[in-house]
N, C-alpha and C. Protein backbone atom coordinates (compact mmCIF):
# COMPACT_ATOMS: atom_id res chain seq x y z
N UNK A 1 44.79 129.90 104.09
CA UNK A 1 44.22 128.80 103.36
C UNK A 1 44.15 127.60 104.29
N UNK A 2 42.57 126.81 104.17
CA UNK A 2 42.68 125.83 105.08
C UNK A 2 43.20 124.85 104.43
N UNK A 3 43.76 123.37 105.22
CA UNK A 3 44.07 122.30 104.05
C UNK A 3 43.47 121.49 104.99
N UNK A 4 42.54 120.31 104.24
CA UNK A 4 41.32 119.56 104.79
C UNK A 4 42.02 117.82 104.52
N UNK A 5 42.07 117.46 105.78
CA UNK A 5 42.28 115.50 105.67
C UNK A 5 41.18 114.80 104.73
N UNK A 6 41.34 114.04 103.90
CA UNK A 6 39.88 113.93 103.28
C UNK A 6 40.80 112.25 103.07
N UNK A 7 41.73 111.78 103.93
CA UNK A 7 42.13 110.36 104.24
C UNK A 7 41.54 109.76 105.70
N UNK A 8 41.35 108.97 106.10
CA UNK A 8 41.02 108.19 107.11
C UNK A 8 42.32 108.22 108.16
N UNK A 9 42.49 107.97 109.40
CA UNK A 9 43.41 107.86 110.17
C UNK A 9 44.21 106.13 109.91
N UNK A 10 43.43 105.47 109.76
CA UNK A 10 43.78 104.09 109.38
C UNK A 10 44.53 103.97 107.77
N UNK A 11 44.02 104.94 106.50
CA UNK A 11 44.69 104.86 105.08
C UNK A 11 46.35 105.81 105.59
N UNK A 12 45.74 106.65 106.80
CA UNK A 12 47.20 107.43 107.16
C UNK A 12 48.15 106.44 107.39
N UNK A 13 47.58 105.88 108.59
CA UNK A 13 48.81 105.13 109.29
C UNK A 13 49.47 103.94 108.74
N UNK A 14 48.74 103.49 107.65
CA UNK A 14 49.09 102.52 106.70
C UNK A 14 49.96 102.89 105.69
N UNK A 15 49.96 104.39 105.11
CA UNK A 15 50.75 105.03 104.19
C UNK A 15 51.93 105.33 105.12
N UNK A 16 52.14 105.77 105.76
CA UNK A 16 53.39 106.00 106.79
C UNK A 16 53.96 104.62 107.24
N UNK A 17 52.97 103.20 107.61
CA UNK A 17 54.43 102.24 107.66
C UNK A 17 54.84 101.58 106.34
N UNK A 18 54.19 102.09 105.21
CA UNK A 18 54.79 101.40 104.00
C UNK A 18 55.63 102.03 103.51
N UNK A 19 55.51 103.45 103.85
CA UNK A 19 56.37 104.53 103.07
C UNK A 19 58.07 104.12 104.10
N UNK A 20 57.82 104.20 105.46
CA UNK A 20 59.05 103.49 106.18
C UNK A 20 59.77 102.60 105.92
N UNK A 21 58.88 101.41 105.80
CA UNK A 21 59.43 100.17 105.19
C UNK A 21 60.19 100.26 103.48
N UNK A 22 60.14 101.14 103.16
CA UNK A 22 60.54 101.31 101.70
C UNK A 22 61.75 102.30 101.97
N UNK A 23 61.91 103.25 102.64
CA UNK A 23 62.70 103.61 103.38
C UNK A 23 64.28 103.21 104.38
N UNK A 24 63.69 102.26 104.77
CA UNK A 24 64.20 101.56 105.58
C UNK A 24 64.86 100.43 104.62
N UNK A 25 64.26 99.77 103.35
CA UNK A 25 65.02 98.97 102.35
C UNK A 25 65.88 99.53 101.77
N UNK A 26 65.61 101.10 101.37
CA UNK A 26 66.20 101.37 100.21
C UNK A 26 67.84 102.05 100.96
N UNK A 27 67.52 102.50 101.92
CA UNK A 27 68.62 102.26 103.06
C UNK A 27 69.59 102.05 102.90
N UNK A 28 69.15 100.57 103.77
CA UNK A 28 69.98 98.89 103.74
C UNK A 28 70.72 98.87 102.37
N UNK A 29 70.48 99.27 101.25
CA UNK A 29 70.51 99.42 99.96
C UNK A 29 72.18 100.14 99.91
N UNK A 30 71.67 101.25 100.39
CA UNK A 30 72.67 102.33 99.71
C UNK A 30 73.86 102.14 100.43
N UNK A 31 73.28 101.99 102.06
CA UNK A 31 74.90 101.87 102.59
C UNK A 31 75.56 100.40 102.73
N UNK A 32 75.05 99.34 101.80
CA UNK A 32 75.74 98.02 101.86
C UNK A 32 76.73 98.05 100.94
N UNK A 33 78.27 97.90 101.40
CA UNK A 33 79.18 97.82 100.14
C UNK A 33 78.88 96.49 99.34
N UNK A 34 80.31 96.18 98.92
CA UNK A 34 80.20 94.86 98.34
C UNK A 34 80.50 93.98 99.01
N UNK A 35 80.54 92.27 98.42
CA UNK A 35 80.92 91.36 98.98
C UNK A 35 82.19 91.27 100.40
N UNK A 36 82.79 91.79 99.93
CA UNK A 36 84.22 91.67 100.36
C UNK A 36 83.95 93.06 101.35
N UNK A 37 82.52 93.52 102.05
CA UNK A 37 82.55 94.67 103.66
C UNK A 37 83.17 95.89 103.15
N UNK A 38 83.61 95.99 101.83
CA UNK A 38 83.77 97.45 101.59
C UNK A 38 82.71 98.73 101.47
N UNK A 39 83.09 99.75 101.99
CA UNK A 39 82.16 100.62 101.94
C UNK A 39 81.76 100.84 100.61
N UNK A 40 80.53 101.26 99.72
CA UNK A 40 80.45 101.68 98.49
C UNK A 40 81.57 102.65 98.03
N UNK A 41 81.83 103.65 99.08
CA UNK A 41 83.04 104.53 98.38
C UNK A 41 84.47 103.73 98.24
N UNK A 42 84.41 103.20 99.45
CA UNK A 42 85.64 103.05 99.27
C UNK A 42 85.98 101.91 98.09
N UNK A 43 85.06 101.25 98.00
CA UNK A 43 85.47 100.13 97.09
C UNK A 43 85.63 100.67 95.36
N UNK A 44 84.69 101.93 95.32
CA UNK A 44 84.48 102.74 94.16
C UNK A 44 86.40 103.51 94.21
N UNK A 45 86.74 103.92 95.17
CA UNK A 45 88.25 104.47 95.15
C UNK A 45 89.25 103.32 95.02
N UNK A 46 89.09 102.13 95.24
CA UNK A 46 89.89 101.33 95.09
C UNK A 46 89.84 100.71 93.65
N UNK A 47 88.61 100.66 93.07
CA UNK A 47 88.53 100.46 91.72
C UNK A 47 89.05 101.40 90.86
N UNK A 48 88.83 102.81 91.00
CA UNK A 48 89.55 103.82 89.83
C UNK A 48 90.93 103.76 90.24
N UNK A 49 91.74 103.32 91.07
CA UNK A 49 92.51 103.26 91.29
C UNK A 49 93.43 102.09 90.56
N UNK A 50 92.86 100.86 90.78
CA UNK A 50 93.05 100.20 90.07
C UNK A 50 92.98 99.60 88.54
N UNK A 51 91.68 100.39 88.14
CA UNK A 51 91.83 100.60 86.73
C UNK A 51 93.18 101.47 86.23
N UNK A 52 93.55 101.80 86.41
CA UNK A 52 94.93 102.62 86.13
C UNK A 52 96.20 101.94 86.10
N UNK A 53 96.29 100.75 86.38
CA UNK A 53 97.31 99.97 86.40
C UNK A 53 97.99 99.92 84.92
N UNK A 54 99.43 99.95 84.73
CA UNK A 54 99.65 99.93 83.40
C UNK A 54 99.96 101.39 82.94
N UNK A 55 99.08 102.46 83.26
CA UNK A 55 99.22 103.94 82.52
C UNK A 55 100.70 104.25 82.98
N UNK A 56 101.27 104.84 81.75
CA UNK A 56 102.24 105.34 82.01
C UNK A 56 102.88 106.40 83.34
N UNK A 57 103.65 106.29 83.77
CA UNK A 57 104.41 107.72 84.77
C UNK A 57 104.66 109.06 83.95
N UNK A 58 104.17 109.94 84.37
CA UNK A 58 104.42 111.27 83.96
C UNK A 58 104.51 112.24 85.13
N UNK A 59 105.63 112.80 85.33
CA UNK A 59 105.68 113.88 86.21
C UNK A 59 104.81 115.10 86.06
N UNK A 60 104.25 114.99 87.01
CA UNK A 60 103.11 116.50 86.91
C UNK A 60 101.81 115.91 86.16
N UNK A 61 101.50 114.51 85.82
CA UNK A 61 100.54 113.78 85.13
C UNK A 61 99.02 113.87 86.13
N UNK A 62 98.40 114.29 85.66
CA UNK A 62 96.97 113.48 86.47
C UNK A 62 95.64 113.08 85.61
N UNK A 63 96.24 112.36 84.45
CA UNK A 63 94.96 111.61 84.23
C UNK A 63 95.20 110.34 82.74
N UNK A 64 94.48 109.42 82.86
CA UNK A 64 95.02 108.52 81.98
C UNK A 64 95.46 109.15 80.71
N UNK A 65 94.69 109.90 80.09
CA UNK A 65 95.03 109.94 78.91
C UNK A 65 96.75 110.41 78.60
N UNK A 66 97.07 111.22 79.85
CA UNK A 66 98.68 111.78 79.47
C UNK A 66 99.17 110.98 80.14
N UNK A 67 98.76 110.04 81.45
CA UNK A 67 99.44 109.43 82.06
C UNK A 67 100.00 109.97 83.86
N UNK A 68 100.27 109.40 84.71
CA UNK A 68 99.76 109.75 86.24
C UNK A 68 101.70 110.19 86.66
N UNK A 69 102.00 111.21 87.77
CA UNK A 69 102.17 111.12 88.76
C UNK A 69 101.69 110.48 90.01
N UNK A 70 103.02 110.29 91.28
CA UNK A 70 101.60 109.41 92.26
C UNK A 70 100.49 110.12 93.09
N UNK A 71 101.11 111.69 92.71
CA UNK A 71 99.63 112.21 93.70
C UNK A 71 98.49 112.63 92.77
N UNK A 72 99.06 112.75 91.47
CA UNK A 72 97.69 112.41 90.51
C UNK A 72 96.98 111.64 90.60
N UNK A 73 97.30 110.23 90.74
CA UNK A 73 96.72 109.20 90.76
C UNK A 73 95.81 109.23 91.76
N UNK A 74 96.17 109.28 92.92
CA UNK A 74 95.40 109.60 94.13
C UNK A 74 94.20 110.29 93.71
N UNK A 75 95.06 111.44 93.31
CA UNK A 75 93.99 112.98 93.10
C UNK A 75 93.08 112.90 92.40
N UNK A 76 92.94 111.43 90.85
CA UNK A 76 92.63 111.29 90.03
C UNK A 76 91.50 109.84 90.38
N UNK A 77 91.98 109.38 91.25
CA UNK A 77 91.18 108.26 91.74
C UNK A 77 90.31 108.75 92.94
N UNK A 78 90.47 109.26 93.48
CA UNK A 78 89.57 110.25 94.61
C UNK A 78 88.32 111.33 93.98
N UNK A 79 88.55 111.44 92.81
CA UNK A 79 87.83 112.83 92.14
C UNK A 79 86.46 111.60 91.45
N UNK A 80 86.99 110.30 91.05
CA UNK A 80 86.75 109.60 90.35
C UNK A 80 85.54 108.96 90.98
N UNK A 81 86.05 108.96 92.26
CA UNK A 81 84.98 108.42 93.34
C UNK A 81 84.23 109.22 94.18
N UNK A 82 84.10 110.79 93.74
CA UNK A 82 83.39 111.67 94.20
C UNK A 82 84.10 112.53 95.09
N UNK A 83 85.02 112.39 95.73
CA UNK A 83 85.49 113.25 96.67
C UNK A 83 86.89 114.29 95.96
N UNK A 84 86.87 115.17 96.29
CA UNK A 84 88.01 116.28 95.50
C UNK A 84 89.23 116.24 97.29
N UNK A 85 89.85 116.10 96.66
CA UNK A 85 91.45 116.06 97.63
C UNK A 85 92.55 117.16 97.07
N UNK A 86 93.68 117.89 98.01
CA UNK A 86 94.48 118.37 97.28
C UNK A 86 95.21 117.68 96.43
N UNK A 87 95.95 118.67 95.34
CA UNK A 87 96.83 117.88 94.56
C UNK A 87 98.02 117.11 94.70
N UNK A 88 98.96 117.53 95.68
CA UNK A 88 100.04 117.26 95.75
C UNK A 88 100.40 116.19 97.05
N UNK A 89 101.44 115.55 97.17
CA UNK A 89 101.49 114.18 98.17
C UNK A 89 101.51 115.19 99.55
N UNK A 90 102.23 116.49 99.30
CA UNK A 90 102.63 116.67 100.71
C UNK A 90 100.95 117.35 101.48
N UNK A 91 100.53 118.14 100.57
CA UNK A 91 99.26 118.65 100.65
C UNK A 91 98.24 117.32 101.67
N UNK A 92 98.25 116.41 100.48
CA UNK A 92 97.19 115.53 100.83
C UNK A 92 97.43 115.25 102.23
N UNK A 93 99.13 114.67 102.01
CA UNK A 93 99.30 114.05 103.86
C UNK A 93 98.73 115.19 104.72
N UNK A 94 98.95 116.55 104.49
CA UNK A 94 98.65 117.54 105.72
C UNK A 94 96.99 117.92 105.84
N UNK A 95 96.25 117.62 105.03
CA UNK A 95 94.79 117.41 104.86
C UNK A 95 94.19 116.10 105.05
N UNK A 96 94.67 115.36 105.29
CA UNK A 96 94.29 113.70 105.23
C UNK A 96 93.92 113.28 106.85
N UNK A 97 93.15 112.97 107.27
CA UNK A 97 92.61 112.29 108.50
C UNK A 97 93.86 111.31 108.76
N UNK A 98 94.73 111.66 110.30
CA UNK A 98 95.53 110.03 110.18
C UNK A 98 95.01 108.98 110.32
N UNK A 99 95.58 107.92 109.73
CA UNK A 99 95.37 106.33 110.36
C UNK A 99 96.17 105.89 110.46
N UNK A 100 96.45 104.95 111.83
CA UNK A 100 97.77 104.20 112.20
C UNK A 100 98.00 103.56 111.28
N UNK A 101 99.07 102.64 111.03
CA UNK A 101 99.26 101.55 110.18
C UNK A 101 98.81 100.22 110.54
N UNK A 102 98.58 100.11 112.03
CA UNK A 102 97.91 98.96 112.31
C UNK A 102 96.34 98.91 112.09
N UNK A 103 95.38 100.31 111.42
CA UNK A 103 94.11 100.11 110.69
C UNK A 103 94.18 100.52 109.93
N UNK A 104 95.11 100.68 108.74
CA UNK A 104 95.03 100.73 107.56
C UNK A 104 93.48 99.97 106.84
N UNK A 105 92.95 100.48 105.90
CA UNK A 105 92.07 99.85 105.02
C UNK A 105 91.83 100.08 103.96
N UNK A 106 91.14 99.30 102.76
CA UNK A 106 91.38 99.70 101.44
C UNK A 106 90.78 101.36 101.34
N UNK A 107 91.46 101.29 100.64
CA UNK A 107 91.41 103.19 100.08
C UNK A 107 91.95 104.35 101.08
N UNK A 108 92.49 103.85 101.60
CA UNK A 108 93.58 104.70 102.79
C UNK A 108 94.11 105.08 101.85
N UNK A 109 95.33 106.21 101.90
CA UNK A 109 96.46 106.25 101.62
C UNK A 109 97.88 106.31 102.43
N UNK A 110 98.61 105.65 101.89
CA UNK A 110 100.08 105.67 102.70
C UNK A 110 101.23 106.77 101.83
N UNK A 111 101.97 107.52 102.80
CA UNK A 111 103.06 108.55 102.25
C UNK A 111 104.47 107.81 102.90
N UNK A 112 105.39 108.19 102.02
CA UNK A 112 106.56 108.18 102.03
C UNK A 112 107.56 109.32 101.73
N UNK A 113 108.47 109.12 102.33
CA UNK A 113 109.80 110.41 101.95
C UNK A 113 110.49 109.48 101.45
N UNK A 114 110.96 110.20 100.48
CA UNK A 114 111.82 109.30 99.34
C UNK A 114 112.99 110.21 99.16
N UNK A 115 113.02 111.40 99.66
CA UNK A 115 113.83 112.18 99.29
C UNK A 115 114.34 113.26 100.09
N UNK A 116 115.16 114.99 100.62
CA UNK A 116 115.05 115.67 101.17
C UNK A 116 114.01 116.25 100.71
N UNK A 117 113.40 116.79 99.93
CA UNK A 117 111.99 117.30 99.68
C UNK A 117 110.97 116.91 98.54
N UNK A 118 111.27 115.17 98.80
CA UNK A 118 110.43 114.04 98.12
C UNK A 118 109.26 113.46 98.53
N UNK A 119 107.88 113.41 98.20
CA UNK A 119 107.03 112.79 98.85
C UNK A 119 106.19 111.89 97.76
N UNK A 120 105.82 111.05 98.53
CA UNK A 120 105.39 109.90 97.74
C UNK A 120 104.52 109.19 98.14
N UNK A 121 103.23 109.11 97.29
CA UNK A 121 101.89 108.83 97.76
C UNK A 121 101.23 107.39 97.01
N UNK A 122 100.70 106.64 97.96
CA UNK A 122 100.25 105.51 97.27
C UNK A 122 98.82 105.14 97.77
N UNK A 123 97.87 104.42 97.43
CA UNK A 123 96.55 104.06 97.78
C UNK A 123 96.81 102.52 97.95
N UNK A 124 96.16 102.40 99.29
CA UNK A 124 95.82 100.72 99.63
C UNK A 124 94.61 100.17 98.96
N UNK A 125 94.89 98.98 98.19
CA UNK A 125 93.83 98.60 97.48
C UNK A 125 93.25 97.17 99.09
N UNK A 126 94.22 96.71 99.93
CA UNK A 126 94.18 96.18 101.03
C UNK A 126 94.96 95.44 102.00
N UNK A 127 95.10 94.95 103.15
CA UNK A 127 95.94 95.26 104.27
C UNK A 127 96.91 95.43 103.87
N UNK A 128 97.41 94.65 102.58
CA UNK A 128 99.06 94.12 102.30
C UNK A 128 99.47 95.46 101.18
N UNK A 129 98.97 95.67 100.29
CA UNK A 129 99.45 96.11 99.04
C UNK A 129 98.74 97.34 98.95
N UNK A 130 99.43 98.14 97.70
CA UNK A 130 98.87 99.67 97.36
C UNK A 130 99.08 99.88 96.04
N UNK A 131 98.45 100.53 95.28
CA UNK A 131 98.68 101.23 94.12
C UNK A 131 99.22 102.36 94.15
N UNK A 132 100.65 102.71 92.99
CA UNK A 132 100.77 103.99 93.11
C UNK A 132 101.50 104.19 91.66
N UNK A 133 101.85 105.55 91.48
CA UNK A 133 102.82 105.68 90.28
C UNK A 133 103.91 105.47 90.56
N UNK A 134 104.57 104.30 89.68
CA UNK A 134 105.97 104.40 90.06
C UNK A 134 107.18 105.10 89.08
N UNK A 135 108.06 105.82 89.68
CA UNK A 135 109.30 106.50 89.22
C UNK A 135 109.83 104.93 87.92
N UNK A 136 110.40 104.17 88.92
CA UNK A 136 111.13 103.22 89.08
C UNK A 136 110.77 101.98 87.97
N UNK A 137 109.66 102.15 87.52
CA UNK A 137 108.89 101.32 86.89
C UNK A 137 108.22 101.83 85.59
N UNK A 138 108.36 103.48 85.92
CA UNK A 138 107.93 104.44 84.79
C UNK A 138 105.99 104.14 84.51
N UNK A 139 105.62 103.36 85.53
CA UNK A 139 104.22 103.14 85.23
C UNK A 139 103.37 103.13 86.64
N UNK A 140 101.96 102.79 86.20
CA UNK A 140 101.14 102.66 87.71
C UNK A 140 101.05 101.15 87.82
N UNK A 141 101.52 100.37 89.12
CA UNK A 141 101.42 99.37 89.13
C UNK A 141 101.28 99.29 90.98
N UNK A 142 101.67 97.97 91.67
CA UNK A 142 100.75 97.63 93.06
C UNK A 142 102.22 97.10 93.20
N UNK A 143 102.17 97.57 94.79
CA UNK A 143 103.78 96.90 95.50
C UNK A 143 102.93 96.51 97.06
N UNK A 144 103.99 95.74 97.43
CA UNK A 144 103.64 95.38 98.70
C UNK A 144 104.18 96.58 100.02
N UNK A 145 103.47 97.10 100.48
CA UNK A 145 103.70 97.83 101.73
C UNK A 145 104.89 97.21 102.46
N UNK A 146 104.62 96.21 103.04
CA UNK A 146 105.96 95.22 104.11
C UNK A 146 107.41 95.18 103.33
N UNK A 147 107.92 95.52 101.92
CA UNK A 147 108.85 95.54 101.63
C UNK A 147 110.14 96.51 102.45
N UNK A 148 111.11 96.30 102.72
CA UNK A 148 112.34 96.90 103.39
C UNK A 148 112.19 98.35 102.79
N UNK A 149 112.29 98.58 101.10
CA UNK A 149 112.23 99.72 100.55
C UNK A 149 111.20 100.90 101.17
N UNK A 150 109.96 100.08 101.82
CA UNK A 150 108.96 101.19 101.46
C UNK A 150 108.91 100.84 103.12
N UNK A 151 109.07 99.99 103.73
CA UNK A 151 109.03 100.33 104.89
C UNK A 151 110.17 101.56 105.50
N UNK A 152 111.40 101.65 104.88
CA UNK A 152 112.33 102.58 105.68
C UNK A 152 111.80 104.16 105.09
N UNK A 153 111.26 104.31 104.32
CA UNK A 153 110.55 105.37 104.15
C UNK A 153 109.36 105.97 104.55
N UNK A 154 108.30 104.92 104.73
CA UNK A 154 107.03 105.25 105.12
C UNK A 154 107.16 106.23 106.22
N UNK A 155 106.26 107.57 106.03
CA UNK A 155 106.06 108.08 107.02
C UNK A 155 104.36 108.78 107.61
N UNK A 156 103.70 108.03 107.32
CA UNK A 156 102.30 108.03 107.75
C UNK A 156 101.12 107.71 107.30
N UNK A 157 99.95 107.59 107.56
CA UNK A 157 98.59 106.87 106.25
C UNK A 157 98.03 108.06 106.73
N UNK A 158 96.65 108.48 105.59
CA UNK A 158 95.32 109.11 106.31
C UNK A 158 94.71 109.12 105.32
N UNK A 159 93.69 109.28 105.18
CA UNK A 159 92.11 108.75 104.82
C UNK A 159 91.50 109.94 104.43
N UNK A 160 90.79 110.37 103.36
CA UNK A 160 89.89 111.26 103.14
C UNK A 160 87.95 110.44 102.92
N UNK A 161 88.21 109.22 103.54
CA UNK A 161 87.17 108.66 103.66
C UNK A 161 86.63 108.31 105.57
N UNK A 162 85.20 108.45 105.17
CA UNK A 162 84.83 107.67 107.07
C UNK A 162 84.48 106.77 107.36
């Protein structure tokens, strides 16, 4: 089968830089986060994350309605924002891209040992602070990273974002 131009070279080349230029906006578009230089995802993981503030602690929990563990939360705020992660803190850390602590960024996550075979997972909402489930508090609420507590525990960040 033949297929016949029955456009001009000039209606061509005019349809190809408008179709670019629309291209090229809608772009600019998709990969601009928000105000505050966040990536669209990540700012989308830092929000389900933070909507959760308040829900109760439940061991083995992953989702508002029964209420979060902290690698639910993660697991539950990551799923939320499109990406599927393992379930569990130790899982995630061993699947998780590292990041030092000196580039931490929102929607990282930071792990802790809390225990001989305790792990404990929290999400940076940014440089300073994180969301996570707390034992201690029986709820999901935001602590500061730099505290003595969570500094003598911390033992690594990593990222399921790029």
């Amino acid at each position: 089968m033949k297929i016949r131009a029955t456009s001009t070279p000039l209606f061509s080349l005019t349809s190809l830089l408008i179709a670019s230029l629309v291209l090229a906006t809608l772009s600019g578009c998709a990969s601009r986060g928000r105000d505050d230089g966040l990536s669209a995802r990540r700012a989308a993981l830092v929000d389900k994350g933070l909507a959760q503030v308040g829900i109760p602690y439940l061991y083995g929990g992953a989702s508002p309605a029964e209420g979060f563990d902290c690698s639910g939360l993660t697991h539950y705020a990551h799923y939320q924002a499109g990406l599927v992660i393992p379930r569990t803190a130790a899982d995630q850390k061993r699947a998780a891209t590292p990041v030092p602590r000196s580039r931490l960024q929102p929607g990282d996550m930071v792990f802790f040992k809390t225990g001989p075979d305790a792990y404990h997972v929290g999400l940076m909402i940014d440089k300073e602070r994180f969301i996570h489930a707390s034992t201690s508090d029986n709820r999901v609420r935001i602590d500061r990273l730099d505290t003595p507590y969570w500094n003598r525990h911390y033992i690594g960040a990593g990222t399921y974002l790029r």
